[in-house]
N, C-alpha and C. Protein backbone atom coordinates (compact mmCIF):
# COMPACT_ATOMS: atom_id res chain seq x y z
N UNK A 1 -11.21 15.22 19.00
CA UNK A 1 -10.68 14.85 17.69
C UNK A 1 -10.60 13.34 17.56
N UNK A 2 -9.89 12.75 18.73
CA UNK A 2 -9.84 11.39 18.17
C UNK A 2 -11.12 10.31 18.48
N UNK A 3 -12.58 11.31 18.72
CA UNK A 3 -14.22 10.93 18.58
C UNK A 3 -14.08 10.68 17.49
N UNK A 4 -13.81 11.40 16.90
CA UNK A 4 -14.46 12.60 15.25
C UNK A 4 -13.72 10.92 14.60
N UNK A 5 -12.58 10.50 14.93
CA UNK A 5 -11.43 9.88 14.35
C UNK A 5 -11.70 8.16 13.96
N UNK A 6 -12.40 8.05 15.36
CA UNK A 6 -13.33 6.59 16.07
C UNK A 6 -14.32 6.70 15.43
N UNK A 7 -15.20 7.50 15.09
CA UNK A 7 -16.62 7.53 14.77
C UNK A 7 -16.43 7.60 13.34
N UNK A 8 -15.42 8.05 12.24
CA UNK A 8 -15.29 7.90 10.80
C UNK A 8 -14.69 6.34 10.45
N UNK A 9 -14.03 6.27 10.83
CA UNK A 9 -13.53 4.62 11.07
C UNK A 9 -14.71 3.80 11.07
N UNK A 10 -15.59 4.04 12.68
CA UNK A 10 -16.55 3.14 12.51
C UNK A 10 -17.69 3.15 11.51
N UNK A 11 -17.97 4.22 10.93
CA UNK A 11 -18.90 4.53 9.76
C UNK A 11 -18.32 3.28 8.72
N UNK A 12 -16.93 3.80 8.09
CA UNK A 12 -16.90 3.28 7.15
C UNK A 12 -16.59 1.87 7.13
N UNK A 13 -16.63 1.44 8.21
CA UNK A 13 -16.33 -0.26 8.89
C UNK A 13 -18.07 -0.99 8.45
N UNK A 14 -19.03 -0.27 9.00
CA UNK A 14 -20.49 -0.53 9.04
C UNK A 14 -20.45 -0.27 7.09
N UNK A 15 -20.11 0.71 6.72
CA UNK A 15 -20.67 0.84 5.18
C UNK A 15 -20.08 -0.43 4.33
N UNK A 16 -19.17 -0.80 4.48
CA UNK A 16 -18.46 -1.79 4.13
C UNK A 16 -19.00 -3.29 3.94
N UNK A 17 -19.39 -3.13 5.22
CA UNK A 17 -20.07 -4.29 5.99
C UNK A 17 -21.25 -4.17 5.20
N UNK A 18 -22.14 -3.10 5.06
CA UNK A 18 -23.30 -3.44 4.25
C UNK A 18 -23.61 -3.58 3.36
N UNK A 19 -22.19 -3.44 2.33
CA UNK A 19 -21.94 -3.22 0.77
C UNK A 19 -21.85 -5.04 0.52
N UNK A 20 -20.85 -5.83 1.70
CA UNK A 20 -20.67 -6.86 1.22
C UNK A 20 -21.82 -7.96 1.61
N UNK A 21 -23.31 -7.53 2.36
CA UNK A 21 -24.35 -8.00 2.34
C UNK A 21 -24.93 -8.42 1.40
N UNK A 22 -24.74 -7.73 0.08
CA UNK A 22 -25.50 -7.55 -0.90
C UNK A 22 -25.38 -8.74 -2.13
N UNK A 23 -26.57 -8.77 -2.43
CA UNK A 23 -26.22 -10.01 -3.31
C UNK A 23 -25.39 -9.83 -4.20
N UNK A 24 -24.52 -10.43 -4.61
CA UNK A 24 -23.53 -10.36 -6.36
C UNK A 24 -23.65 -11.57 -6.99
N UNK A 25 -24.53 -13.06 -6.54
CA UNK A 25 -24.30 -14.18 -7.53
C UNK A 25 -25.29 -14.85 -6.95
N UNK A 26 -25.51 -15.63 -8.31
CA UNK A 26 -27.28 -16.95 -8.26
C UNK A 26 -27.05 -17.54 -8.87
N UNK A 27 -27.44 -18.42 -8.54
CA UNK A 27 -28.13 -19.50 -9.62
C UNK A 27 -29.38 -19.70 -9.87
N UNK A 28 -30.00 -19.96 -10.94
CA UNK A 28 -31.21 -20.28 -11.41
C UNK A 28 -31.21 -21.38 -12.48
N UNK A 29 -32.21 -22.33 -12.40
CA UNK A 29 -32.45 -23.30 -13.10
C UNK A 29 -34.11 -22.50 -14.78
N UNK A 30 -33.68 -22.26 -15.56
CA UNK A 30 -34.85 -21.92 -16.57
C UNK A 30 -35.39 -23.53 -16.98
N UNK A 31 -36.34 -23.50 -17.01
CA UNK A 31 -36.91 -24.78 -17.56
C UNK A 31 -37.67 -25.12 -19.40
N UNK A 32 -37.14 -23.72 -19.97
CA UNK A 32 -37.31 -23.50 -21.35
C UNK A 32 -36.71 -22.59 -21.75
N UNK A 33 -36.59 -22.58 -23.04
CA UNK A 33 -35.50 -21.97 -24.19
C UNK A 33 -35.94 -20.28 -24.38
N UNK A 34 -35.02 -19.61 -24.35
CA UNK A 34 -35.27 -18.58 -23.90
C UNK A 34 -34.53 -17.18 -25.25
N UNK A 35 -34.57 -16.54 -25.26
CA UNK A 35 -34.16 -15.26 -26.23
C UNK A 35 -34.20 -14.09 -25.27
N UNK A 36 -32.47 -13.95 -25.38
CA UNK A 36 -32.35 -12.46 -25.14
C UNK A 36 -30.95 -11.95 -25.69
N UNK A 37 -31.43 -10.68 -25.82
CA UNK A 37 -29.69 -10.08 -26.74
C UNK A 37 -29.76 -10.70 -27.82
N UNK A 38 -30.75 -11.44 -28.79
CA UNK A 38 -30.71 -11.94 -29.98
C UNK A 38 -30.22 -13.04 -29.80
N UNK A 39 -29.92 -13.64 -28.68
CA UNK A 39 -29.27 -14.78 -28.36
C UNK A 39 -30.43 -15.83 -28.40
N UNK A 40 -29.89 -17.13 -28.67
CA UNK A 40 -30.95 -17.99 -28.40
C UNK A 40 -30.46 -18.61 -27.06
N UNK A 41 -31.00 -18.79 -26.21
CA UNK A 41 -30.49 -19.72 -24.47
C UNK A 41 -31.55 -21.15 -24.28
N UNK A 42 -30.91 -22.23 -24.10
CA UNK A 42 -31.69 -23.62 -24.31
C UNK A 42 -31.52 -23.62 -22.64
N UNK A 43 -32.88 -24.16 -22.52
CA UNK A 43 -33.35 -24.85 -20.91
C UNK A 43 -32.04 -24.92 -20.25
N UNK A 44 -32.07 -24.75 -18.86
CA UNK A 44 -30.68 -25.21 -18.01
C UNK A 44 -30.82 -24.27 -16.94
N UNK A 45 -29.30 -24.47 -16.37
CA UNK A 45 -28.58 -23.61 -15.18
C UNK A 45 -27.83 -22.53 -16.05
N UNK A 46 -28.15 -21.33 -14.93
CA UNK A 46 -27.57 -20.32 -15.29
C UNK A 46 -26.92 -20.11 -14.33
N UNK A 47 -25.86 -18.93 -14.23
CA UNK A 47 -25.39 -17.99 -12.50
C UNK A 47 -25.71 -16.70 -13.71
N UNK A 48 -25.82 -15.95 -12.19
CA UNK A 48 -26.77 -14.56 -12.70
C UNK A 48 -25.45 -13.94 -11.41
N UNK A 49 -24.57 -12.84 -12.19
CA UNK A 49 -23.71 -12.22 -11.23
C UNK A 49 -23.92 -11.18 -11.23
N UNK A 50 -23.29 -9.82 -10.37
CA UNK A 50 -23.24 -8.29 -10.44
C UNK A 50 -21.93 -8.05 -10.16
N UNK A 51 -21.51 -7.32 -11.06
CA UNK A 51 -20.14 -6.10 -10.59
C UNK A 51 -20.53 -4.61 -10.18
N UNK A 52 -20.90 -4.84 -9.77
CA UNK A 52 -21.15 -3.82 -8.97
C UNK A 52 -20.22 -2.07 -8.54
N UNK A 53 -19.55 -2.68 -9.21
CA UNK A 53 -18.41 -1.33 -9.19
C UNK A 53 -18.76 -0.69 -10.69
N UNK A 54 -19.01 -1.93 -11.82
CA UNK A 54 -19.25 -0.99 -13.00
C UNK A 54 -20.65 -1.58 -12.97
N UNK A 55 -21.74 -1.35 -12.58
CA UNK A 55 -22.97 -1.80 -12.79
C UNK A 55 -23.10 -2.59 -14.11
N UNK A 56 -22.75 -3.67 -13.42
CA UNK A 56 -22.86 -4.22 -14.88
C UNK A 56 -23.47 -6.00 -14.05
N UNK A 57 -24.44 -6.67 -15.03
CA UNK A 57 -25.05 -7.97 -14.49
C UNK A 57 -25.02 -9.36 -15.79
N UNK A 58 -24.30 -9.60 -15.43
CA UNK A 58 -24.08 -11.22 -16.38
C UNK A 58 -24.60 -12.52 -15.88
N UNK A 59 -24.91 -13.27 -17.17
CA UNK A 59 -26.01 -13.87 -17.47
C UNK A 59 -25.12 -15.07 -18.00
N UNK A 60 -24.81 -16.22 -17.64
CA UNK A 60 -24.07 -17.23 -18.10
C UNK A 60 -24.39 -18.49 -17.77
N UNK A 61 -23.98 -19.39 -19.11
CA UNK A 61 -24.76 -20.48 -18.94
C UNK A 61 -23.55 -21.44 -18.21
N UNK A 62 -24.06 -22.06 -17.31
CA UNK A 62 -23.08 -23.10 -16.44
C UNK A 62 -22.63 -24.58 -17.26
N UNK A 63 -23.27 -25.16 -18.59
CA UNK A 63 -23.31 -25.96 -19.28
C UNK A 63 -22.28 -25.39 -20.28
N UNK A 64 -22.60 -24.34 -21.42
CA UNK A 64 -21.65 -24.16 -22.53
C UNK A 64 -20.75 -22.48 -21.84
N UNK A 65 -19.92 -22.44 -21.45
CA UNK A 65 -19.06 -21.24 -21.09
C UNK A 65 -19.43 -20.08 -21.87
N UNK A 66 -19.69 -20.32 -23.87
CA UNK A 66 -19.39 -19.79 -24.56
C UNK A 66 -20.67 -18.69 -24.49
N UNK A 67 -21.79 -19.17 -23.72
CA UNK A 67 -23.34 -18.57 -24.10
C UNK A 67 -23.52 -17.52 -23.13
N UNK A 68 -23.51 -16.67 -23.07
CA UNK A 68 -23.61 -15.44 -21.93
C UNK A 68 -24.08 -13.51 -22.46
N UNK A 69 -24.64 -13.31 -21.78
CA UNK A 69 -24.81 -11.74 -22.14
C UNK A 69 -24.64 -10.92 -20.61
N UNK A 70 -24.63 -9.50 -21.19
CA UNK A 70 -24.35 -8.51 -19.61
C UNK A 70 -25.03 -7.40 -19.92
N UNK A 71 -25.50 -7.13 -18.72
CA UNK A 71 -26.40 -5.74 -19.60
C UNK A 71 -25.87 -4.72 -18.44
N UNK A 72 -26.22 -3.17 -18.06
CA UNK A 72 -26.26 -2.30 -17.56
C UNK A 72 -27.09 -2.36 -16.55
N UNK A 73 -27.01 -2.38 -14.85
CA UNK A 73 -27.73 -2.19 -14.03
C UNK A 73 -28.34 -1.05 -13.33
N UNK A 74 -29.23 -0.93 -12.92
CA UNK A 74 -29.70 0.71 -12.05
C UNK A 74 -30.31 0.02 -10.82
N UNK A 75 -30.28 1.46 -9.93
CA UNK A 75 -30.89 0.54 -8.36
C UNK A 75 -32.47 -0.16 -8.52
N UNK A 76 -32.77 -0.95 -7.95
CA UNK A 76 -34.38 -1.70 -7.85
C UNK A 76 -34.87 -0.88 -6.52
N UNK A 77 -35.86 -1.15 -6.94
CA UNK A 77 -36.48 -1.17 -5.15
C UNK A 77 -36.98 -2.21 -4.27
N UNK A 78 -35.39 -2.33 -3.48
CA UNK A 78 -35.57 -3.12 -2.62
C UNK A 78 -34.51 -3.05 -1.87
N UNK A 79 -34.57 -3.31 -0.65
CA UNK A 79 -33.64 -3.93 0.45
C UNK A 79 -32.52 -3.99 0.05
N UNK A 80 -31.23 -3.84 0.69
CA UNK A 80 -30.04 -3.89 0.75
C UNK A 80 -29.74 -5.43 0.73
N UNK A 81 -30.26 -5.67 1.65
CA UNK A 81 -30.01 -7.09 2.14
C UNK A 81 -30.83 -8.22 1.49
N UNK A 82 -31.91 -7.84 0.66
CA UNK A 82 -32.83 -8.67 0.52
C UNK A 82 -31.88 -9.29 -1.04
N UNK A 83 -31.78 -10.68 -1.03
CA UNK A 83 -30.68 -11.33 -2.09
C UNK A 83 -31.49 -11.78 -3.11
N UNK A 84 -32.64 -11.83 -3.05
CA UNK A 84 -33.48 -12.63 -4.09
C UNK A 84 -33.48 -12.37 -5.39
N UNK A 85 -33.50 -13.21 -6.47
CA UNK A 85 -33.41 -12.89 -8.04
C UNK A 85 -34.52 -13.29 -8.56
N UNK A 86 -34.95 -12.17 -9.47
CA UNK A 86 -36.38 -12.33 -10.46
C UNK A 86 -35.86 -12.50 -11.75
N UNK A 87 -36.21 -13.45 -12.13
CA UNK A 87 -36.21 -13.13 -13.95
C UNK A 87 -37.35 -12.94 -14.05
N UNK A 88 -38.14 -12.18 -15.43
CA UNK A 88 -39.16 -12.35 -15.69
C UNK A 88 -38.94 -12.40 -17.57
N UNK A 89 -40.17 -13.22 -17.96
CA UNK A 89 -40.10 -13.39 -19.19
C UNK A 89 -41.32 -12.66 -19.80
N UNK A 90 -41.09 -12.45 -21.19
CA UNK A 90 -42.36 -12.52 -22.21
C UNK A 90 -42.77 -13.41 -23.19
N UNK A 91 -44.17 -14.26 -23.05
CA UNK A 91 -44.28 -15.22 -23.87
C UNK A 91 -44.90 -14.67 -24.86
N UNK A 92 -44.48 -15.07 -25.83
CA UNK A 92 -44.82 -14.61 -27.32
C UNK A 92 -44.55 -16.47 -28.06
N UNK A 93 -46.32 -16.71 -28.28
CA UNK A 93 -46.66 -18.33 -28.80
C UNK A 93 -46.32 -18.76 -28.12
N UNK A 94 -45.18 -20.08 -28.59
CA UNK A 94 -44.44 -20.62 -27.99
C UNK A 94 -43.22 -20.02 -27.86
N UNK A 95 -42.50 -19.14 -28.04
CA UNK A 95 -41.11 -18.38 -27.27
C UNK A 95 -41.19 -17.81 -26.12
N UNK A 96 -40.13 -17.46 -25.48
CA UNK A 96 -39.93 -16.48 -24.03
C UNK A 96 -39.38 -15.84 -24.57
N UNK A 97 -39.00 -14.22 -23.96
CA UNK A 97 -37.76 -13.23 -24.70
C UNK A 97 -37.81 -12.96 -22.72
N UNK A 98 -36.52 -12.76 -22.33
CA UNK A 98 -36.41 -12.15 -21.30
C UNK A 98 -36.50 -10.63 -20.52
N UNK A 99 -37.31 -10.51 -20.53
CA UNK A 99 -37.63 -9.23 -19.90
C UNK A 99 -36.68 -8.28 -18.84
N UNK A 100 -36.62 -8.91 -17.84
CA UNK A 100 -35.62 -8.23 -16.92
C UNK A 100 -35.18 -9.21 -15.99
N UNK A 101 -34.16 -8.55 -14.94
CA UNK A 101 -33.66 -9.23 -14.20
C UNK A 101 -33.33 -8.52 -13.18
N UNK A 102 -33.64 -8.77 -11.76
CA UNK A 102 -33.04 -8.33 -10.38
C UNK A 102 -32.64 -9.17 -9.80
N UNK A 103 -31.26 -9.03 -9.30
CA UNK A 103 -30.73 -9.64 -8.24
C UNK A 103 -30.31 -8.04 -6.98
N UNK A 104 -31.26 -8.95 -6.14
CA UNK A 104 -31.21 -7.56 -4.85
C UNK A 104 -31.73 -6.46 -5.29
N UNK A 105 -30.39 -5.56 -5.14
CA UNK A 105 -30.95 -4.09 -4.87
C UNK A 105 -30.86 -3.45 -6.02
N UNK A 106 -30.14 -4.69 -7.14
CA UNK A 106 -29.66 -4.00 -8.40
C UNK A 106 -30.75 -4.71 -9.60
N UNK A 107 -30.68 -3.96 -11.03
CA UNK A 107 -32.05 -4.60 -11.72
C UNK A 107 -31.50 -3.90 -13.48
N UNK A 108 -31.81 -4.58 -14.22
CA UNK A 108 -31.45 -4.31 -15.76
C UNK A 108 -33.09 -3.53 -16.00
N UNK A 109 -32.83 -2.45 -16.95
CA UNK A 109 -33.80 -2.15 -17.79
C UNK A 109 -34.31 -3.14 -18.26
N UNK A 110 -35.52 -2.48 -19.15
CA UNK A 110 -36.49 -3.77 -19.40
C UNK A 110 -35.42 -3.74 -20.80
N UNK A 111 -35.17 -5.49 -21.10
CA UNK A 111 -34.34 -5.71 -22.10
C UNK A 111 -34.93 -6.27 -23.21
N UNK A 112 -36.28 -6.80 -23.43
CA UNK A 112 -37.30 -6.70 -24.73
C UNK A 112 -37.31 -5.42 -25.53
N UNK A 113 -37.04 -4.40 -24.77
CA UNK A 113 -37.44 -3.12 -25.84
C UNK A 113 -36.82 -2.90 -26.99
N UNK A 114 -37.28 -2.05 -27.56
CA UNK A 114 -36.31 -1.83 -28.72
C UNK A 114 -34.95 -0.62 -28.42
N UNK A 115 -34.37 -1.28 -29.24
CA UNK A 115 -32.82 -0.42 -28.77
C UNK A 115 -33.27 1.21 -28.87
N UNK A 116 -34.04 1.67 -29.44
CA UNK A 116 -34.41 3.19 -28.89
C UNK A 116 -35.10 3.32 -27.61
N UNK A 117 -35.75 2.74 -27.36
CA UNK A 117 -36.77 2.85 -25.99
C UNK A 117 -35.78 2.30 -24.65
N UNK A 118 -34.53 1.21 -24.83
CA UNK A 118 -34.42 1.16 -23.94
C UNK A 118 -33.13 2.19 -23.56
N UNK A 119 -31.95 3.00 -24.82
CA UNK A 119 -31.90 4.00 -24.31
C UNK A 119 -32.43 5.47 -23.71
N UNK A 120 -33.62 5.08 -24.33
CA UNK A 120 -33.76 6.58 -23.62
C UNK A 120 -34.54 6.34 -22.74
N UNK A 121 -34.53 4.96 -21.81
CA UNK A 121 -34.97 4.56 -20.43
C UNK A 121 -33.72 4.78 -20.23
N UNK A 122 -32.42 4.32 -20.60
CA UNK A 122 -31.24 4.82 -19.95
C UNK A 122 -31.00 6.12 -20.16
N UNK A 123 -31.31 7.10 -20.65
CA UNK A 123 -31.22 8.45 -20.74
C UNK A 123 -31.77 9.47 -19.66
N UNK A 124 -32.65 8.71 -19.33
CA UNK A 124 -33.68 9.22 -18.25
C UNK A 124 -33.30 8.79 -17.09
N UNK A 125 -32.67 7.64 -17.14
CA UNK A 125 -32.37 7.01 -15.41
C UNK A 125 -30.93 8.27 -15.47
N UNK A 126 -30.09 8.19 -16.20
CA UNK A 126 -29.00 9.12 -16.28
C UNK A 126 -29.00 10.81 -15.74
N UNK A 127 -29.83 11.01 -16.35
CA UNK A 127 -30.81 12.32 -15.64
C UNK A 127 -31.02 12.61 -14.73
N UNK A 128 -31.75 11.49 -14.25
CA UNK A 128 -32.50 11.42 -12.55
C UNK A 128 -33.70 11.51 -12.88
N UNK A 129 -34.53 11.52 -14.10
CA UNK A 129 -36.18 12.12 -14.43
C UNK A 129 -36.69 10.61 -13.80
C-alpha cells in the first residue's frame, strides 16, 4: 500500500513538473502593421501569453496597454517542451491579417476565417472529428 502511495505522489510530482515546462509567454518583435480581430496592430513588441487552465492565448502590445486580443486555444502538434512561437500572416497587397498563432503545444484556430468557418472549426475540434 504505501508503493501504491509513493508511486501516486511520484506520478503527480513528474506531471506537474511537465505541465510547468511548457511554454505560457513570448515575446515577439512584428516589423509591420498588422490586422487581426478587426483590430488594426502598428509594427512593434508584442508578449504572446497562454492560460492554460482556460485555453485561452493573448496577444498584447508592450507599447500601448490598451491594444490586445485573445482567442481560444486547442492542442498543436508538438512537443511538450518544445517553447517556440509561430505567428503566421496573410498578405493581402500591402496588408497582413494574422493567421494563427502557436506558442508550444498550444495553437489558435486559423483566425482570418470567417466567423462561420472558424466556428465550426471549433465545432469539430469540440467533437473530436
Amino acid at each position: 500500500m504505501r508503493a501504491l502511495i509513493n508511486s501516486t505522489v511520484m506520478t503527480m510530482v513528474l506531471l506537474c513538473a511537465t505541465a510547468a515546462l511548457a511554454a505560457t509567454k513570448a515575446e515577439v518583435s512584428v516589423p509591420f502593421n498588422f490586422q487581426a480581430q478587426h483590430q488594426n496592430f502598428p509594427a512593434g513588441k508584442y508578449l504572446i501569453t497562454i492560460d492554460s487552465q482556460h485555453n485561452l492565448l493573448t496577444l498584447s502590445s508592450e507599447t500601448n496597454t490598451k491594444l490586445s486580443a485573445r482567442w481560444i486555444t486547442g492542442p498543436a502538434d508538438s512537443n511538450v517542451q518544445d517553447e517556440k512561437l509561430t505567428l503566421k500572416f496573410d498578405g493581402s497587397g500591402s496588408g497582413h491579417t494574422l493567421h494563427s498563432i502557436q506558442l508550444g503545444n498550444r495553437i489558435t484556430t486559423r483566425l482570418d476565417a470567417s466567423p462561420r468557418i472558424a466556428m465550426s472549426a471549433i465545432a469539430k475540434n469540440w467533437r473530436g472529428q
